[in-house]
Protein backbone atom coordinates (compact mmCIF):
# COMPACT_ATOMS: atom_id res chain seq x y z
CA UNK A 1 0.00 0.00 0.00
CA UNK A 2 1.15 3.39 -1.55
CA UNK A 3 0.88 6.81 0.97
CA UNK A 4 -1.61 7.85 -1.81
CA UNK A 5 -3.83 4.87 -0.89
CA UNK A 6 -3.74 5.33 2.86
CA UNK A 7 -4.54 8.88 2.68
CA UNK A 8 -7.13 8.03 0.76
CA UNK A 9 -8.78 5.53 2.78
CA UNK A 10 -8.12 7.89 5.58
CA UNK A 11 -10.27 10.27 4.35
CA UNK A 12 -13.09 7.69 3.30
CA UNK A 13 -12.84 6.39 7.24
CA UNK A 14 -13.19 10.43 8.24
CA UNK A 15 -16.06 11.06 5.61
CA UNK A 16 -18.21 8.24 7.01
CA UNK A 17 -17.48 8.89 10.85
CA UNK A 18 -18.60 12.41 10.37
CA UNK A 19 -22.15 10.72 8.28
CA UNK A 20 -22.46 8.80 11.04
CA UNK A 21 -21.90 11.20 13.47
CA UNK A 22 -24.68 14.12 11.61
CA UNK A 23 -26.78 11.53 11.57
CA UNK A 24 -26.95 10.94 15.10
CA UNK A 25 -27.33 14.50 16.03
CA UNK A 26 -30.04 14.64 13.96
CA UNK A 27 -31.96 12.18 15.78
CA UNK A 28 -31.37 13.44 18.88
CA UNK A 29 -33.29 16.45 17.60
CA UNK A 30 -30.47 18.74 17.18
CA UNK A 31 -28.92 20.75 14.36
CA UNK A 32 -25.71 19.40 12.84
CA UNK A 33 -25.25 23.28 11.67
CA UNK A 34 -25.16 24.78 15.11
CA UNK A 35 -24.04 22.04 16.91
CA UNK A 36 -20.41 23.74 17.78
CA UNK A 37 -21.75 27.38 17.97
CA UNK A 38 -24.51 26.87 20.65
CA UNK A 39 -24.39 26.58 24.28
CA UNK A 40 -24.32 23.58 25.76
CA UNK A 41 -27.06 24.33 28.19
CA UNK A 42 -29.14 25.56 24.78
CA UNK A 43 -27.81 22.20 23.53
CA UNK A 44 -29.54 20.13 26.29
CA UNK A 45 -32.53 22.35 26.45
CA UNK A 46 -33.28 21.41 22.45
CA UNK A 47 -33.12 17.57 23.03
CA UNK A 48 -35.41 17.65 26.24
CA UNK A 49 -37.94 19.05 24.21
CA UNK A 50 -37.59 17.38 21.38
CA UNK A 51 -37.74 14.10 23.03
CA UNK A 52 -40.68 15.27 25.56
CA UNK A 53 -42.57 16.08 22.16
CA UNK A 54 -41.24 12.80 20.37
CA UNK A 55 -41.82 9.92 22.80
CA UNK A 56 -44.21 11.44 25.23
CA UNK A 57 -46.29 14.21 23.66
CA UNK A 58 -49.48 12.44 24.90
CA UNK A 59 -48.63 13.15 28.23
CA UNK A 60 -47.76 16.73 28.31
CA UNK A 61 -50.31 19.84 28.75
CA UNK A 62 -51.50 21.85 26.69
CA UNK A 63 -49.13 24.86 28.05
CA UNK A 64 -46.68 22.32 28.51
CA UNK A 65 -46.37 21.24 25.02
CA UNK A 66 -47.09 24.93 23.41
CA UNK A 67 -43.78 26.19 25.53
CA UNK A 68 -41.33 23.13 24.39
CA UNK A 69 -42.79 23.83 20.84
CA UNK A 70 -42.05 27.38 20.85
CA UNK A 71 -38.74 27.22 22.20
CA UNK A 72 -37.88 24.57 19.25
CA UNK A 73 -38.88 27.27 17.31
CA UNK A 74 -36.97 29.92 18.48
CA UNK A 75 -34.18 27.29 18.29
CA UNK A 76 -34.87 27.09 14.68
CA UNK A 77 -34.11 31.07 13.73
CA UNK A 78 -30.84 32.20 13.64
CA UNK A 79 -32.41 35.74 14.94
CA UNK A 80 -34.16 34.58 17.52
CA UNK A 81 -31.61 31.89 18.58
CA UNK A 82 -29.23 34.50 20.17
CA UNK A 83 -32.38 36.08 22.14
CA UNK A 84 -33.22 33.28 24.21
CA UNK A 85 -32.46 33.73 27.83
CA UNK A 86 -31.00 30.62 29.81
CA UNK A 87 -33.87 31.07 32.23
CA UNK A 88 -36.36 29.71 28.94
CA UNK A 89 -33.91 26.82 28.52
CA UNK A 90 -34.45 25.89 32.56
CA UNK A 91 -37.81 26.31 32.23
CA UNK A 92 -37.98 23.55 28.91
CA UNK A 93 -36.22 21.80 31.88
CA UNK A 94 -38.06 21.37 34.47
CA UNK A 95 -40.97 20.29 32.41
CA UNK A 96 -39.11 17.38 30.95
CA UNK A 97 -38.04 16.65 34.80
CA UNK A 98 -41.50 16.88 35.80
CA UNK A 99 -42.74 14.42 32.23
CA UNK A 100 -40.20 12.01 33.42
CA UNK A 101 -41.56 11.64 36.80
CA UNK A 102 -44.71 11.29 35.37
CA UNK A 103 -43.70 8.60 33.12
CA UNK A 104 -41.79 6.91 35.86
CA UNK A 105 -44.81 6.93 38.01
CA UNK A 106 -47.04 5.56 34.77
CA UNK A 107 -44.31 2.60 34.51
CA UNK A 108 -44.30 2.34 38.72
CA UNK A 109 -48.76 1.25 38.83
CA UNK A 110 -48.36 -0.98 35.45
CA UNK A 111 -45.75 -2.55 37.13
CA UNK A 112 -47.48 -3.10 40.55
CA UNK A 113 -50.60 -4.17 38.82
């Protein structure tokens, strides 16, 4: 094997780790685009609510569901994206806290039934 050939494979190894890699932020509901430009607490914030909206939508409020969906959208707009305070990111949260203990306590009565 040549240098040519190992640089080559090199960069088909590096090609399809970084596939592989978009398309797991993607299903974790984030943005491959702003993935290194966002804070990390925005980050975390973004994948609460798009798995609270994903997996367990039924369960959410009304209010509850209309917040996570707005803040998505806000996430969405580069313009808007740099007005979001960290307090709205808590706030998408503590409603994902307070879906999981729901769901936990869903899972708890099947389970003791």
């Amino acid at each position: 094997m040549n240098k040519h050939t190992k640089q080559l494979d090199i960069q088909r190894k590096n090609d399809w780790d970084t596939q592989q890699t978009d398309r797991w932020i993607k299903s974790q509901g984030l943005s491959v685009e702003v993935f290194a430009k966002m804070d990390m607490i925005l980050l975390q914030a973004q994948q609460i609510a798009h798995n609270c909206l994903k997996h367990h939508g039924s369960l959410l409020t009304f209010g509850e569901a209309q917040v996570l969906n707005q803040f998505l959208q806000r996430l969405n707009k580069q313009a808007t994206r740099r007005t979001i305070k960290l307090a709205q990111a808590y706030k998408v949260m503590n409603i994902g806290k307070s879906l999981n203990r729901r769901v936990f306590k869903q899972y708890k009565q099947t389970q003791a039934k």
